[in-house]
N, C-alpha and C. Protein backbone atom coordinates (compact mmCIF):
# COMPACT_ATOMS: atom_id res chain seq x y z
N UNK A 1 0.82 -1.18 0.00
CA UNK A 1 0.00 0.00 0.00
C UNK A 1 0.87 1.26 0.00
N UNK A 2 2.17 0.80 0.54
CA UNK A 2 2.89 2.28 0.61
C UNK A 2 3.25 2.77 -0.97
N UNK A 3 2.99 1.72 -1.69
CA UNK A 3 3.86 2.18 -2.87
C UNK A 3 2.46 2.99 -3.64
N UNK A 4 1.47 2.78 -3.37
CA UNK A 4 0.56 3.77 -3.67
C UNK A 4 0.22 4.68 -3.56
N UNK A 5 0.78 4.90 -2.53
CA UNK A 5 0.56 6.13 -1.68
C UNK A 5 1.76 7.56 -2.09
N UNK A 6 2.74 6.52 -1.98
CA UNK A 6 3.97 7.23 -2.66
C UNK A 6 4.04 7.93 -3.60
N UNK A 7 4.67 9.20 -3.99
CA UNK A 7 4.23 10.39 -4.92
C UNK A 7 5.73 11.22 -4.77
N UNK A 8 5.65 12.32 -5.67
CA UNK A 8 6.60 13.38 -5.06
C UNK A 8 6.92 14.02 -4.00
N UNK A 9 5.77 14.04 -2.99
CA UNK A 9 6.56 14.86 -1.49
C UNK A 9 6.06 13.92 -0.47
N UNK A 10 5.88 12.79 -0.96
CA UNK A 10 6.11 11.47 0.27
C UNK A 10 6.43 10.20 -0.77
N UNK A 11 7.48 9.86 -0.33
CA UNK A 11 8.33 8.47 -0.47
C UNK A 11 8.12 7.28 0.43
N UNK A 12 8.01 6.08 -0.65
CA UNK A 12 7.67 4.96 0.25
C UNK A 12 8.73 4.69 1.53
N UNK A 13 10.04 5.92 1.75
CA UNK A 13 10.68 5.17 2.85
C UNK A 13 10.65 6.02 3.69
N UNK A 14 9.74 7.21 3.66
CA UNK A 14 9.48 8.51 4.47
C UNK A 14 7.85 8.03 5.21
N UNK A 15 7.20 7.53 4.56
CA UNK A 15 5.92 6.68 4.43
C UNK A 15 6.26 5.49 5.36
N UNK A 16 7.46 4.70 5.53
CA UNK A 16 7.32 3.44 6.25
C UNK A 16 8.12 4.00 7.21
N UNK A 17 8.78 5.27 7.19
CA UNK A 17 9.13 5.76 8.77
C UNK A 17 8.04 6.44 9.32
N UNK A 18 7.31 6.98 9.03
CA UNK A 18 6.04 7.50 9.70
C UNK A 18 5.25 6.86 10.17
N UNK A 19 5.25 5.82 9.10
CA UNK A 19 4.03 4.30 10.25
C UNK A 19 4.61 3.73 11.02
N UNK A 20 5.94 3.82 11.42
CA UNK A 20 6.82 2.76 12.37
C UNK A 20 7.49 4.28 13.68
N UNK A 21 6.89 5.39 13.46
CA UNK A 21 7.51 6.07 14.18
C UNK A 21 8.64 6.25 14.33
N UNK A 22 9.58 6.81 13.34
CA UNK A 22 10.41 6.83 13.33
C UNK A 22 10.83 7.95 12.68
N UNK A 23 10.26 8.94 12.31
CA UNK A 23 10.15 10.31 12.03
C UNK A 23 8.77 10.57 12.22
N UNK A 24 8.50 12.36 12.34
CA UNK A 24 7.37 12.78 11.60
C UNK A 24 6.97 13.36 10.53
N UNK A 25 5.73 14.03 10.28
CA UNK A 25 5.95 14.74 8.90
C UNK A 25 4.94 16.01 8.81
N UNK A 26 5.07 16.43 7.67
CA UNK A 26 4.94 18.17 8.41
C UNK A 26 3.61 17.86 7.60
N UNK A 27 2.34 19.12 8.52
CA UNK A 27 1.15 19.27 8.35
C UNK A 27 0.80 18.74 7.35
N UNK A 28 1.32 19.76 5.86
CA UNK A 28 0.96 19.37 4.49
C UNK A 28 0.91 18.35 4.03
N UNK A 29 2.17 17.48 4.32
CA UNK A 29 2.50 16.45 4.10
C UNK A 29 1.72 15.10 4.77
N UNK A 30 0.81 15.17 5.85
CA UNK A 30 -0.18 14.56 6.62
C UNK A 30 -1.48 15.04 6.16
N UNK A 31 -1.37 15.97 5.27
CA UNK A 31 -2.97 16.68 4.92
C UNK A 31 -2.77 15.69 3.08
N UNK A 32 -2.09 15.68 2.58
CA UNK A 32 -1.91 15.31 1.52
C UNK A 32 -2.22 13.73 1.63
N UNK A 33 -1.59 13.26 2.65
CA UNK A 33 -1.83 11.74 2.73
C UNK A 33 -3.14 11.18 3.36
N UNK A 34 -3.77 11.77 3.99
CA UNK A 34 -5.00 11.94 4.30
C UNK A 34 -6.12 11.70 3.61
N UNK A 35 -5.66 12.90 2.26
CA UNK A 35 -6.34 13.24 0.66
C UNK A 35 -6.21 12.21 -0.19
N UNK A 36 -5.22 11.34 0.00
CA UNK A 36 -5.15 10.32 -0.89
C UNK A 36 -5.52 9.03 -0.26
N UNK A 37 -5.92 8.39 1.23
CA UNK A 37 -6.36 7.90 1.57
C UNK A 37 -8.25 7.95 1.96
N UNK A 38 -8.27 9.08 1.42
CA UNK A 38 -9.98 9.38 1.06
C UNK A 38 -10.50 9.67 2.50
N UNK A 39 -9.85 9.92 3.72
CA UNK A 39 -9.83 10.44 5.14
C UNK A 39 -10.00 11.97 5.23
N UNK A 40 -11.24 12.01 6.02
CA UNK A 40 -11.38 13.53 6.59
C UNK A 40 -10.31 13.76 7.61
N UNK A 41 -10.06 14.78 8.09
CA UNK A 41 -9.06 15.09 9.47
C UNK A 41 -9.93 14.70 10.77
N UNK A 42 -11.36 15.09 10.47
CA UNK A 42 -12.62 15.35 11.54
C UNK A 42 -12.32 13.93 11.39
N UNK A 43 -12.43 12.41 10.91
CA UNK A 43 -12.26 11.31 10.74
C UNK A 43 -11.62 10.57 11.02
N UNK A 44 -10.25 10.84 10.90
CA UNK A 44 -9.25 10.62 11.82
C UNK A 44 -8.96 11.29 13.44
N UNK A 45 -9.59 12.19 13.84
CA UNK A 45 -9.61 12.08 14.81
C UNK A 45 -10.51 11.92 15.52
């Protein structure tokens, strides 16, 4: 799934450090992935 997700300003190995906690990632970059997982913000939280 990561490789789907994966695009120009998230990489599948920026993507499998974020699900394993091992970095974070900035607003946009959590608003974008959000957008492509078809997730409201109100939804996720």
């Amino acid at each position: 799934m990561l490789k789907e997700l994966a695009d120009d300003h998230l990489s599948v190995s920026l993507l499998y450090q974020f699900e394993n906690n091992k970095t974070t990632i900035s607003c946009e970059r959590f608003h974008l992935l959000l957008e492509k997982l078809e997730v409201s913000y109100e939804e996720f939280f």
